[in-house]
Protein backbone atom coordinates (compact mmCIF):
# COMPACT_ATOMS: atom_id res chain seq x y z
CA UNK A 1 30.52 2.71 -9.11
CA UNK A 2 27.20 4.96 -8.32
CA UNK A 3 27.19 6.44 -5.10
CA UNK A 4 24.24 6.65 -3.12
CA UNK A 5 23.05 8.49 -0.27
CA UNK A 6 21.94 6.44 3.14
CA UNK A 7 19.90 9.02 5.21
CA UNK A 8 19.14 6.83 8.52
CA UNK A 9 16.43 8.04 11.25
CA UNK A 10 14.41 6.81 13.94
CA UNK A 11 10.84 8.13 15.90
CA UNK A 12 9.18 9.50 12.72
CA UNK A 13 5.22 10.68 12.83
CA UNK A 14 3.00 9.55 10.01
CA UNK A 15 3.09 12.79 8.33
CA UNK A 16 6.62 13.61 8.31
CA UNK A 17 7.91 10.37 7.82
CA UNK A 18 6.05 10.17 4.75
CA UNK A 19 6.42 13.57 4.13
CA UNK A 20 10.16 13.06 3.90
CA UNK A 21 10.32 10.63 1.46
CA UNK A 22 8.53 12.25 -0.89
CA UNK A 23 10.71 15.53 -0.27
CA UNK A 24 13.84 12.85 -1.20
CA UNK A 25 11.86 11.77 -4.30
CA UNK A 26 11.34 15.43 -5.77
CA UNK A 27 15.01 16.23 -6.16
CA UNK A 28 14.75 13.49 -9.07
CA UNK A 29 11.84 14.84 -10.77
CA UNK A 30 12.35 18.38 -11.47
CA UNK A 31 15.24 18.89 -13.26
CA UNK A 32 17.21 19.71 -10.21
CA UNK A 33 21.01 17.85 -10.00
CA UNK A 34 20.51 15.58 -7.14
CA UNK A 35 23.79 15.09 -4.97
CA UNK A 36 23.82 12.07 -5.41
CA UNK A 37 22.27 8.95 -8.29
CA UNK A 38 20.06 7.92 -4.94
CA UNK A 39 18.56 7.99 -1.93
CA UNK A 40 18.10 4.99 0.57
CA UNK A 41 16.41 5.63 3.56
CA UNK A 42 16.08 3.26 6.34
CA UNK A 43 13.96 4.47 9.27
CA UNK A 44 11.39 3.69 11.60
CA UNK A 45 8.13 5.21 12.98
CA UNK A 46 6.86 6.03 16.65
CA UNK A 47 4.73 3.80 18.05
CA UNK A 48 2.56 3.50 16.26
CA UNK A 49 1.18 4.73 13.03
CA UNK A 50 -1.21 3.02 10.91
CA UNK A 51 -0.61 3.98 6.87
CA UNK A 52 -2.66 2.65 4.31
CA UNK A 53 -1.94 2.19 0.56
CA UNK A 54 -2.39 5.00 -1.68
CA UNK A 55 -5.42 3.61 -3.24
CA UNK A 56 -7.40 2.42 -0.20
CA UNK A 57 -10.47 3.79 0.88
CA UNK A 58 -9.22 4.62 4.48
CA UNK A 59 -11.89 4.16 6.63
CA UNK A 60 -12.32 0.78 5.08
CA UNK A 61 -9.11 -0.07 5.81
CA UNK A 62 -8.52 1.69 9.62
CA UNK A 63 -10.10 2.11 13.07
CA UNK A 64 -9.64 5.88 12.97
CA UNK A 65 -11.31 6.14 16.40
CA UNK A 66 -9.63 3.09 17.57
CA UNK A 67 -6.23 4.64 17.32
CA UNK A 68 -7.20 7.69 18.33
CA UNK A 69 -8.35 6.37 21.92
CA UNK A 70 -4.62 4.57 21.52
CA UNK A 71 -2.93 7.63 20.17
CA UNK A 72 -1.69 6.25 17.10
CA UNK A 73 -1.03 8.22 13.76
CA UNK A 74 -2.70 7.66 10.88
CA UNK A 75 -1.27 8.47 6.96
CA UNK A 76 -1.89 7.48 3.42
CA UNK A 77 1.45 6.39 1.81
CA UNK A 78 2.03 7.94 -1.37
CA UNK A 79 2.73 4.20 -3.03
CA UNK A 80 0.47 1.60 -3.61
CA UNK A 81 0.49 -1.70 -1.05
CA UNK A 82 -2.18 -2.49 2.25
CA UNK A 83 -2.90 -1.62 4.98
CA UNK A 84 0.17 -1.37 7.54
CA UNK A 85 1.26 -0.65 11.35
CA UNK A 86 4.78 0.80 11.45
CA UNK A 87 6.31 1.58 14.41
CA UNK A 88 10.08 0.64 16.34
CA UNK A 89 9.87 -2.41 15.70
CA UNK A 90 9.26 -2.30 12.05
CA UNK A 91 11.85 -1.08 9.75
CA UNK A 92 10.41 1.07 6.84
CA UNK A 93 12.97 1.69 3.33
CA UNK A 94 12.49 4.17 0.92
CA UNK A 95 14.51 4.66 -2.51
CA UNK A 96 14.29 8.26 -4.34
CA UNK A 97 15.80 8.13 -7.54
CA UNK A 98 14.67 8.56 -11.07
CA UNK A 99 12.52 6.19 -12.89
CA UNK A 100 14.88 4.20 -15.58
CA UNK A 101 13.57 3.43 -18.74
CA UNK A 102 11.85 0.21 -20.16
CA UNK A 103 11.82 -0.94 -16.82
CA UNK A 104 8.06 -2.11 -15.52
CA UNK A 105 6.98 -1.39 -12.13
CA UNK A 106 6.79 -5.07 -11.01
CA UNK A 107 10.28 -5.06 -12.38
CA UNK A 108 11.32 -2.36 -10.34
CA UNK A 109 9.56 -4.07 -7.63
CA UNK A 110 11.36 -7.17 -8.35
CA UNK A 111 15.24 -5.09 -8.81
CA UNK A 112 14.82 -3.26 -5.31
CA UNK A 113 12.95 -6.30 -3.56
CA UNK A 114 16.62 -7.89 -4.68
CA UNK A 115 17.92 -5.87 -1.88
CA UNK A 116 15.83 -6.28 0.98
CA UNK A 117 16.37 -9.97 0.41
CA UNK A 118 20.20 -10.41 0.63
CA UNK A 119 20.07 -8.37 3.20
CA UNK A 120 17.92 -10.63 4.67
CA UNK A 121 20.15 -13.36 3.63
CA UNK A 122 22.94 -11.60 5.95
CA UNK A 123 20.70 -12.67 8.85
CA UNK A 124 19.86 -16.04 8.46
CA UNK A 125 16.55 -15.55 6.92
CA UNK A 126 15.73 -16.80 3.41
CA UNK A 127 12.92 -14.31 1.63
CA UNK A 128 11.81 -14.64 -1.78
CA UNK A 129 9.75 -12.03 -3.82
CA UNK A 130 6.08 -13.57 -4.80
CA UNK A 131 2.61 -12.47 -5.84
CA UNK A 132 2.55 -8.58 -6.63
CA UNK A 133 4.49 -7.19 -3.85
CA UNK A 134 5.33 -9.50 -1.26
CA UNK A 135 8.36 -10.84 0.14
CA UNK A 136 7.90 -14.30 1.60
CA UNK A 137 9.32 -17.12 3.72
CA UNK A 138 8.25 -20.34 3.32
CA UNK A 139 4.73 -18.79 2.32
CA UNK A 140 4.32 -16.55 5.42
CA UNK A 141 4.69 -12.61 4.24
CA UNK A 142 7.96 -10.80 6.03
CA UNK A 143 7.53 -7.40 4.45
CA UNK A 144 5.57 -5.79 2.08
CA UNK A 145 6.77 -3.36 -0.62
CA UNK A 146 5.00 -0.79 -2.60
CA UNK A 147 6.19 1.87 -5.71
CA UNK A 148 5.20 5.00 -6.90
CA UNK A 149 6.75 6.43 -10.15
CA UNK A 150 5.40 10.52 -10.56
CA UNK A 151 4.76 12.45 -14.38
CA UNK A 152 8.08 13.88 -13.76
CA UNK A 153 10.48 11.24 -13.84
CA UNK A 154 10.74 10.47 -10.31
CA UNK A 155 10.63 7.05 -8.65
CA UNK A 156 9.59 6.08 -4.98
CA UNK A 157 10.00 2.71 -3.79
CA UNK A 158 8.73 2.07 -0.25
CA UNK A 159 8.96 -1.30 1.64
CA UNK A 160 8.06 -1.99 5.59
CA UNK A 161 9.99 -5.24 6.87
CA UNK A 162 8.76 -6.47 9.80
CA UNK A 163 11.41 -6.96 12.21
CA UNK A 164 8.22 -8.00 14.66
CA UNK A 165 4.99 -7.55 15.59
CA UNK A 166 2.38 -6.83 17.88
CA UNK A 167 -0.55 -8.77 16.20
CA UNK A 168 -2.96 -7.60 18.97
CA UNK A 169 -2.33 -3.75 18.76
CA UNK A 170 -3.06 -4.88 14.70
CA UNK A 171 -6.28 -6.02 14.95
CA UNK A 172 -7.25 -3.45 17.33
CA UNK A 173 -7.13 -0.83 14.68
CA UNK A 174 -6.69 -2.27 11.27
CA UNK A 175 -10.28 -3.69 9.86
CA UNK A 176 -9.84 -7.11 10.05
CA UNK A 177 -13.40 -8.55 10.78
CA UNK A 178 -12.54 -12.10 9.91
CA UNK A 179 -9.57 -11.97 12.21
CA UNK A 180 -10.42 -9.89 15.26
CA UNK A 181 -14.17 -12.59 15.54
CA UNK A 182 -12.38 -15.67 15.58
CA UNK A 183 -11.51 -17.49 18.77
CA UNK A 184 -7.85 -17.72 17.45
CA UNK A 185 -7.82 -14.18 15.69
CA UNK A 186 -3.85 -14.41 16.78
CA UNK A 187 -3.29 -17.62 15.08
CA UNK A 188 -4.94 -17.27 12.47
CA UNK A 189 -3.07 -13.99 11.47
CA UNK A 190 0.58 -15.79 12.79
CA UNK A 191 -0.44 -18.19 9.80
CA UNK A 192 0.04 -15.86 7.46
CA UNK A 193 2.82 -13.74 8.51
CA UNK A 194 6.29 -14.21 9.70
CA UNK A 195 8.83 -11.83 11.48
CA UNK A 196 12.74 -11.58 11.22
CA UNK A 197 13.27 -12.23 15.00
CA UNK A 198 11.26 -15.71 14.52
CA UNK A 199 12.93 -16.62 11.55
CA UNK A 200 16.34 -15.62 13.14
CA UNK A 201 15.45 -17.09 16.46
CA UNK A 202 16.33 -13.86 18.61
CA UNK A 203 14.64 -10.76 19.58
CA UNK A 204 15.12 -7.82 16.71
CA UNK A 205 13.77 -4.25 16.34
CA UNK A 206 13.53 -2.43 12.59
CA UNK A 207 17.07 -0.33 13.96
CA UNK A 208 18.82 -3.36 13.98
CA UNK A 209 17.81 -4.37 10.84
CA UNK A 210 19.19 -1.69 9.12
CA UNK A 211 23.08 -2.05 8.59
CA UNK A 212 22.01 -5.50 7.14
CA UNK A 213 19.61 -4.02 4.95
CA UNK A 214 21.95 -1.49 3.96
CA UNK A 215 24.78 -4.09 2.95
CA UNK A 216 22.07 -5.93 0.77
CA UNK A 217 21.34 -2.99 -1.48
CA UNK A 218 25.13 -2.24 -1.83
CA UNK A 219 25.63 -6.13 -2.88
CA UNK A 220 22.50 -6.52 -4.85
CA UNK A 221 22.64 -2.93 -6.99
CA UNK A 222 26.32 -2.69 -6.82
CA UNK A 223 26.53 0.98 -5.77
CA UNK A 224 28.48 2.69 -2.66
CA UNK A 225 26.34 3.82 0.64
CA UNK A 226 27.49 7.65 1.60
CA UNK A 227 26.12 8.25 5.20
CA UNK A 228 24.24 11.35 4.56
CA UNK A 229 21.05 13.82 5.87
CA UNK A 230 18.17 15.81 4.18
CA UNK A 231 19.69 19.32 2.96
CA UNK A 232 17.90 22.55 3.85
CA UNK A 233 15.57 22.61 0.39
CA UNK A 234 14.51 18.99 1.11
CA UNK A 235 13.64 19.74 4.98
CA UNK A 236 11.78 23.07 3.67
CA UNK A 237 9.66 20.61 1.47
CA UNK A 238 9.60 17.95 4.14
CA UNK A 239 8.00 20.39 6.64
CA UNK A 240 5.45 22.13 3.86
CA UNK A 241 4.33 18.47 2.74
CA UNK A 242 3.50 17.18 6.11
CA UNK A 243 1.53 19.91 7.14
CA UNK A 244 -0.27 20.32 3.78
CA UNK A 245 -0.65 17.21 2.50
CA UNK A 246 0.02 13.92 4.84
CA UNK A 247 -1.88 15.81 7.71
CA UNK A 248 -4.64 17.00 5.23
CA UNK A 249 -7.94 15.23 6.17
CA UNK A 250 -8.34 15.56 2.16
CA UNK A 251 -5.09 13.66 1.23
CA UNK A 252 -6.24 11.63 4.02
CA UNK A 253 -9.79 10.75 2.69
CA UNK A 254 -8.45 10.50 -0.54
CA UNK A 255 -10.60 7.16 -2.91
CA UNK A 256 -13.36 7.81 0.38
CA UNK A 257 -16.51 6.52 -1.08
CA UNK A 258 -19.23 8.87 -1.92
CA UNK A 259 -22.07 9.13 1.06
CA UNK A 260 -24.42 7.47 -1.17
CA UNK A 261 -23.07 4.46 -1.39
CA UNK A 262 -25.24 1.40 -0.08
CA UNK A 263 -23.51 -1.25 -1.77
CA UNK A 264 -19.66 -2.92 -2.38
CA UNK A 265 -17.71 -5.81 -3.61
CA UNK A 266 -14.59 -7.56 -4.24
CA UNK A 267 -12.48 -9.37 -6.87
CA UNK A 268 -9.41 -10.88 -6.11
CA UNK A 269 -7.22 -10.50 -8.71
CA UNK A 270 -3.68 -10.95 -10.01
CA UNK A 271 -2.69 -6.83 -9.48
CA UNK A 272 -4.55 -6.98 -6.12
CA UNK A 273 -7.83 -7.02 -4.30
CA UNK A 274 -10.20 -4.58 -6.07
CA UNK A 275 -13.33 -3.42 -4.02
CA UNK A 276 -16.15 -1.95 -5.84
CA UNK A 277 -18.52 0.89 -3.75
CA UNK A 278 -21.31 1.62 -5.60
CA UNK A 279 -24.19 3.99 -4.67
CA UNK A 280 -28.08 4.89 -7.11
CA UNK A 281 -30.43 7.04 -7.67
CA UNK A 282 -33.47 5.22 -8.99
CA UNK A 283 -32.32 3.44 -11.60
CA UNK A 284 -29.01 4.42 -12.63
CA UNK A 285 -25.57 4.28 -10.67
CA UNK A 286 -24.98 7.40 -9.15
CA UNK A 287 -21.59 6.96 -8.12
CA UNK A 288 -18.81 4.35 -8.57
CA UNK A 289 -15.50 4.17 -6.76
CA UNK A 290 -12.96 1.48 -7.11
CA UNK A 291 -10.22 1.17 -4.65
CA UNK A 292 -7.31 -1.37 -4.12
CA UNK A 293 -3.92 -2.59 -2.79
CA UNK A 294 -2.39 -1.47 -5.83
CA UNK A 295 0.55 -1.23 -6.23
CA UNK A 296 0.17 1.58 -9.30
CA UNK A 297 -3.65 2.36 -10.08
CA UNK A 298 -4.25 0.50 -13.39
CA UNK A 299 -5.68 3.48 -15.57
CA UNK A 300 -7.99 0.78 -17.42
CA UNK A 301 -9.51 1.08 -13.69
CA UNK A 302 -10.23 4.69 -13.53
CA UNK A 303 -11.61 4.99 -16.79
CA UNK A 304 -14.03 2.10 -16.46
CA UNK A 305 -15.03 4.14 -13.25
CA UNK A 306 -15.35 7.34 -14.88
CA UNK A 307 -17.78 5.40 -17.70
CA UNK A 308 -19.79 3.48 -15.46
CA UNK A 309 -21.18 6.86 -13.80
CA UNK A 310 -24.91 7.40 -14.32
CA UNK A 311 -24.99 4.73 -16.26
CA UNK A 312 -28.45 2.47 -16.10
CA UNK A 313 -28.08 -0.07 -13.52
CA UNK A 314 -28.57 -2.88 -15.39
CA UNK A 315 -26.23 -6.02 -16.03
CA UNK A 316 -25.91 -5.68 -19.75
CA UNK A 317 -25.03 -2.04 -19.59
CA UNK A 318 -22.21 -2.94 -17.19
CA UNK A 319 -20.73 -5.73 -19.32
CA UNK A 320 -21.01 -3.72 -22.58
CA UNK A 321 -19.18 -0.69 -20.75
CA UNK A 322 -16.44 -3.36 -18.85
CA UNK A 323 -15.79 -4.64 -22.14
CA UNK A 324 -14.87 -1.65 -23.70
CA UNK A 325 -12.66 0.33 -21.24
CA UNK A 326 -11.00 -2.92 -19.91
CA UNK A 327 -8.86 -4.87 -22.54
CA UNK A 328 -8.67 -8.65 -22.19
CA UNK A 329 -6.42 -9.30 -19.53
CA UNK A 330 -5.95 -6.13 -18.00
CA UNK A 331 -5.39 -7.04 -14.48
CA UNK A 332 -5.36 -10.29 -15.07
CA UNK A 333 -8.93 -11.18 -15.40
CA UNK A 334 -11.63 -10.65 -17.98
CA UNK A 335 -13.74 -7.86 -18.35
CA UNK A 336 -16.71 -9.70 -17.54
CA UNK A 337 -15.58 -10.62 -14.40
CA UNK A 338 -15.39 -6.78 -13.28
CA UNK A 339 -18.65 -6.49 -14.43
CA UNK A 340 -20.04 -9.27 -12.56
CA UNK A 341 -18.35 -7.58 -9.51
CA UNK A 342 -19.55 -3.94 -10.16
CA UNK A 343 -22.96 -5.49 -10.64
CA UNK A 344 -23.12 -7.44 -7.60
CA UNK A 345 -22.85 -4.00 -5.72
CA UNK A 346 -25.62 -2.37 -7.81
CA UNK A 347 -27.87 -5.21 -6.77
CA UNK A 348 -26.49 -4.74 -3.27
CA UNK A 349 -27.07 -0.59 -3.35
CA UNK A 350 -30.64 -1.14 -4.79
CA UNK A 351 -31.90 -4.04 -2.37
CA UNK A 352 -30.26 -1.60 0.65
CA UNK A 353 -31.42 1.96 -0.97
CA UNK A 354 -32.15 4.19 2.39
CA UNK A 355 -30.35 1.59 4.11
CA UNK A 356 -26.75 0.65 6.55
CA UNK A 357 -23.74 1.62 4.97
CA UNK A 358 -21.48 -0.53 2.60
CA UNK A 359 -20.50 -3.49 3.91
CA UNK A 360 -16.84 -3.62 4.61
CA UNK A 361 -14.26 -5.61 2.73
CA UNK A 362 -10.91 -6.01 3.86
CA UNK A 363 -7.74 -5.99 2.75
CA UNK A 364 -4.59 -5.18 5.42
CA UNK A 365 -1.19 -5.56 4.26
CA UNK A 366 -0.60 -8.94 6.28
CA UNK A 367 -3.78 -10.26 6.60
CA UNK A 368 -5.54 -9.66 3.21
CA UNK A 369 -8.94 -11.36 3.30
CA UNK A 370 -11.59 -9.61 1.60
CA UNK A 371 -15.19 -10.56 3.66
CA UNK A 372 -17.38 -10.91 -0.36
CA UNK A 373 -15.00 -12.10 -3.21
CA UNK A 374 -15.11 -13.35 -6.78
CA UNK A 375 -11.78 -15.42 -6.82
CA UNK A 376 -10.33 -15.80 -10.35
């Protein structure tokens, strides 16, 4: 039976509890032999940090000014997924390990979702895995997971389960315009999320959802838990990575759109919520940036980005370009429906040229509701 390491911690900041993982995820990707076949980490943040998906725009996404008055942390995760708030009483896992082959990444998803669920099971609450990276009861999201697999062999899978949550302190910080003007913001955001301590029927933090947790991965992947912590070379790396790269305003402004953009959109689509930020320059489309709750970036997505730069901004040239960088059914949609999108937010950038900046689409990891969509 494979033994794995558990590594368990509580209080972590943004940037070195992100940090960390990724400092668990490089023993597997450069030929080093990792003590163990594993790593499961089950820990929780401060209160509170606000992390957003590796392929979000941030400041689309996050207050940044909101949680500074509040004194909140803010990170970009290194895996794919929405908008999030982590904190005590939210209990984030991480896996390190090496990425096996043949296996997808909605798959993997799938394989270490397996876990979080019958560990779930252990307290009464019934999840299933749905959509692209969701676990679910009865239709309400519980946790949300995300995956990032690196050009050196190395896997990281990241989930956040939400033990509960302050919906308030959410929508005080995360961009959720549809939510935060409604006369039942609350509600309306209750509707579409769920929490282990409702579902249970008692009060629960993320701590005490972690022996659980743990006995669901041993169960579900059939390996032995060795109680464990980070060695000196992965606490070296830990501390370097925190300082230069989660606390980096570039890793943090990573996918930011350019400062001429004057127009956006948004597709919903089967690998996530694309939004589209497009900026011109007379008549051609001086910059394009596509961002997402991926949970990997589709690469069919950064090359039609790369081609659609200075291109003429005109309808025909989009299509003609859409259709060849984006095969039929890449992301689940056709190619002319991208193009419809990415020329939506030309016309948008033209008829606003000098104008207010892009208009703002959303897309949190609980409450994803882009404000302009093309639904397919």
């Amino acid at each position: 039976m494979s033994v794995w390491r558990l590594i368990c911690d509580d209080g972590a900041g943004a940037a070195e509890g992100l940090a960390t993982d990724e400092a668990l995820m490089l023993h597997h990707g450069r030929g080093e032999t990792p003590p163990s076949e594993a790593t499961l980490r089950l820990y929780t943040y401060r209160p509170h940090c606000a992390l957003v998906g590796r392929y979000q725009a941030i400041d689309a996404e996050i207050d940044r000014d909101a949680c500074a008055r509040a004194g909140i942390d803010v990170g970009r995760r290194p895996t794919g997924g929405g908008a999030i708030i982590m904190g005590p009483e939210q209990l984030g896992v991480a896996i390190a390990s090496r990425s096996p082959a043949g296996i997808g990444p909605r798959d993997l998803l799938r394989q270490y979702a397996g876990g979080i669920v019958t560990g779930l099971a252990e307290l009464g609450v019934h999840a299933r895995f749905r959509g692209k990276n969701d676990l679910e009861v009865d239709g309400r999201k519980v946790a949300g997971l995300g995956l990032y697999l690196d050009d050196r062999g190395a896997l990281l899978f990241h989930a956040s389960v939400l033990a509960a949550l302050d919906v308030e302190l959410m929508l005080s910080v995360l961009r959720i315009p549809g939510a935060k003007l409604a006369d039942k913001g609350v509600a309306r955001v209750q509707e579409r999320i769920t929490t282990v301590s409702e579902q249970a029927g008692h009060r629960l933090d993320g701590a005490q959802l972690r022996d659980a947790i743990a006995e669901g991965f041993r169960r579900t992947l059939g390996v032995q838990l060795a109680r464990s912590q980070l060695d000196a070379p992965e606490r070296r790396r830990a501390a370097a990575l925190a300082t230069e790269r989660y606390a980096a305003e570039e890793w943090l402004s990573a996918r930011t759109p350019p400062g001429d953009t004057r127009g956006t959109s948004a597709v919903k689509t089967p690998a996530g919520f694309v939004r589209i930020y497009v900026g011109v320059q007379r008549d051609a489309l001086s910059s394009v940036m596509i961002a997402g709750d991926f949970s990997v970036m589709p690469p069919e997505l950064l090359a039609l980005e790369a081609s659609l730069r200075w291109c003429r901004a005109d309808p025909e040239r989009i299509a003609a370009i859409a259709d060849r960088e984006m095969p039929r059914g890449a992301l689940g949609v056709p190619p002319e429906v991208l193009a419809g999108a990415v020329w939506s937010a030309a016309e948008r950038a033209l008829q606003r040229a000098g104008g207010a900046a892009p208009m703002r689409t959303e897309g949190s990891c609980y409450f994803p509701e882009p404000a302009m969509e093309v639904t397919v």
